[in-house]
Protein backbone atom coordinates (compact mmCIF):
# COMPACT_ATOMS: atom_id res chain seq x y z
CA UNK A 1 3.14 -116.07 115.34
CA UNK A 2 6.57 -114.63 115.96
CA UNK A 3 8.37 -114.05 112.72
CA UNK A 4 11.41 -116.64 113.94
CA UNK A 5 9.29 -119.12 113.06
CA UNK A 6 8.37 -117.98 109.35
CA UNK A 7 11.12 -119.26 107.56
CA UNK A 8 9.53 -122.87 107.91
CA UNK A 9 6.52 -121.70 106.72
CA UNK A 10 4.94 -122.73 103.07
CA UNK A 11 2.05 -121.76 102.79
CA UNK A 12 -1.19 -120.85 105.02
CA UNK A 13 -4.96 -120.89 104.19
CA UNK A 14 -6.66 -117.64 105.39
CA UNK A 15 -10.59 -118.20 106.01
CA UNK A 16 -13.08 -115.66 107.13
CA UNK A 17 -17.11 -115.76 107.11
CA UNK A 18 -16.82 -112.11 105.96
CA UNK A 19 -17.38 -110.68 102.28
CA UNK A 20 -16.01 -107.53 103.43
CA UNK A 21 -13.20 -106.66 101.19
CA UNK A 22 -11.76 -104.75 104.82
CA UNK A 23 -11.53 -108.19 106.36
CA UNK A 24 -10.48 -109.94 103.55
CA UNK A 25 -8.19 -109.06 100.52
CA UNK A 26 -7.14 -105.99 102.38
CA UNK A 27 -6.21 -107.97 105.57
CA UNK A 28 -4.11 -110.51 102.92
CA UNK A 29 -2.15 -108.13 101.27
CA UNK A 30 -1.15 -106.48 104.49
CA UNK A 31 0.20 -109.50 106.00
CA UNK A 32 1.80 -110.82 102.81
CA UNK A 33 3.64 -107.43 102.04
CA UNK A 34 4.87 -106.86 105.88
CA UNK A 35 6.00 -110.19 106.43
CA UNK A 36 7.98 -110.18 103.00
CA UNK A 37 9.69 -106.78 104.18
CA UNK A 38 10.51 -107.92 107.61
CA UNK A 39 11.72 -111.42 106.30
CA UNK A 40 13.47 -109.91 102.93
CA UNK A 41 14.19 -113.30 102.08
CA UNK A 42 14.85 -114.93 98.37
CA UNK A 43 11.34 -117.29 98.71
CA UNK A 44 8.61 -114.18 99.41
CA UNK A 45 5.29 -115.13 100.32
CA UNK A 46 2.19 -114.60 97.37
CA UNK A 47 -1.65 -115.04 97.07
CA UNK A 48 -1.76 -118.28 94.95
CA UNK A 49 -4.64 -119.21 92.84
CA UNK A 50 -7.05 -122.22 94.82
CA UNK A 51 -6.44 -125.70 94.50
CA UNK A 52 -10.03 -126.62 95.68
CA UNK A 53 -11.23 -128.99 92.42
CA UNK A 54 -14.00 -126.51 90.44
CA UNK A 55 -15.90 -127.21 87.62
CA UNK A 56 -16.25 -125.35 84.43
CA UNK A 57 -20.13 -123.37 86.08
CA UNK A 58 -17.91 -123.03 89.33
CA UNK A 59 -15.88 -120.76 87.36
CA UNK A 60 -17.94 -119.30 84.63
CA UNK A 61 -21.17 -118.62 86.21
CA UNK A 62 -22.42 -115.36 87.21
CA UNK A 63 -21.97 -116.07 90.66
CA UNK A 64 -18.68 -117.97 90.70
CA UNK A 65 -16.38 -118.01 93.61
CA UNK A 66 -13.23 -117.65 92.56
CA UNK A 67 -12.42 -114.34 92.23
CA UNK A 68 -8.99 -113.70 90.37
CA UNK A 69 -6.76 -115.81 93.15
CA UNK A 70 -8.89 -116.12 96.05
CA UNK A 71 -12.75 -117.66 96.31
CA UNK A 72 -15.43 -115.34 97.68
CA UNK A 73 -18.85 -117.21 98.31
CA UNK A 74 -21.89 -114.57 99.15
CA UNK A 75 -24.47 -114.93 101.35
CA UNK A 76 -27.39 -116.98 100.21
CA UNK A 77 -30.15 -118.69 102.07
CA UNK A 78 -27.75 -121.53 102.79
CA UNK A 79 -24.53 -119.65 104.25
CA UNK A 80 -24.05 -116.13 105.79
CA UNK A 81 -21.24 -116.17 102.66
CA UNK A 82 -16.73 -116.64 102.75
CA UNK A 83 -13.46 -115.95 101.65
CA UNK A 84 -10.99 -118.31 101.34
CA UNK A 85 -7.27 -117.20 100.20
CA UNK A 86 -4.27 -119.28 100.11
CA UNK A 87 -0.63 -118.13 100.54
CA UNK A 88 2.51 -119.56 99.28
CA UNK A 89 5.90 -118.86 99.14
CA UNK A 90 7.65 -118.42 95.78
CA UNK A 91 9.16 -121.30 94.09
CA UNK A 92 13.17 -120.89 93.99
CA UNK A 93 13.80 -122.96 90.20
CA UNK A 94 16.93 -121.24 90.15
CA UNK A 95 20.07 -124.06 90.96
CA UNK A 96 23.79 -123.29 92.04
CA UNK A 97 26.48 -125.73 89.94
């Protein structure tokens, strides 16, 4: 996507059917921190905790998903396992009067 057309941007959902932190975080941070440089604008883009509804054993459990702000499901014998991470941009609260 040509970085023209990132100001309209709000937010994207980055999916993968990797657990490799390689193809994952890594590949999340990258993006977010060269398209904030190129862009150097006053709304910068951040990982943002998930909105997906989870219940209290979704996040306490041993094998919970989310993972700080991003969900990471491994492999089991029903799915080959995914990472889900979604990507805002900051919320300007400041006003001019």
């Amino acid at each position: 996507m040509p970085l023209r057309l990132v100001p309209r941007l709000q937010g994207v959902v980055y999916c993968t059917w990797s657990t490799l932190n390689a193809e994952n975080e890594a590949v999340v941070t990258s993006c977010v921190d060269e398209v904030n440089v190129a862009l150097q604008t006053k709304t910068p883009f951040n990982v943002s905790p998930s909105v997906l509804p989870l219940s209290v054993d979704d996040i306490d459990s041993d094998a919970a998903p989310l993972v700080g702000k991003v969900m990471r499901f491994q492999p089991s014998s029903c799915n080959c396992g995914c990472f889900i991470s979604t990507v805002t941009r900051e919320v300007n609260t400041t006003r001019c009067a």
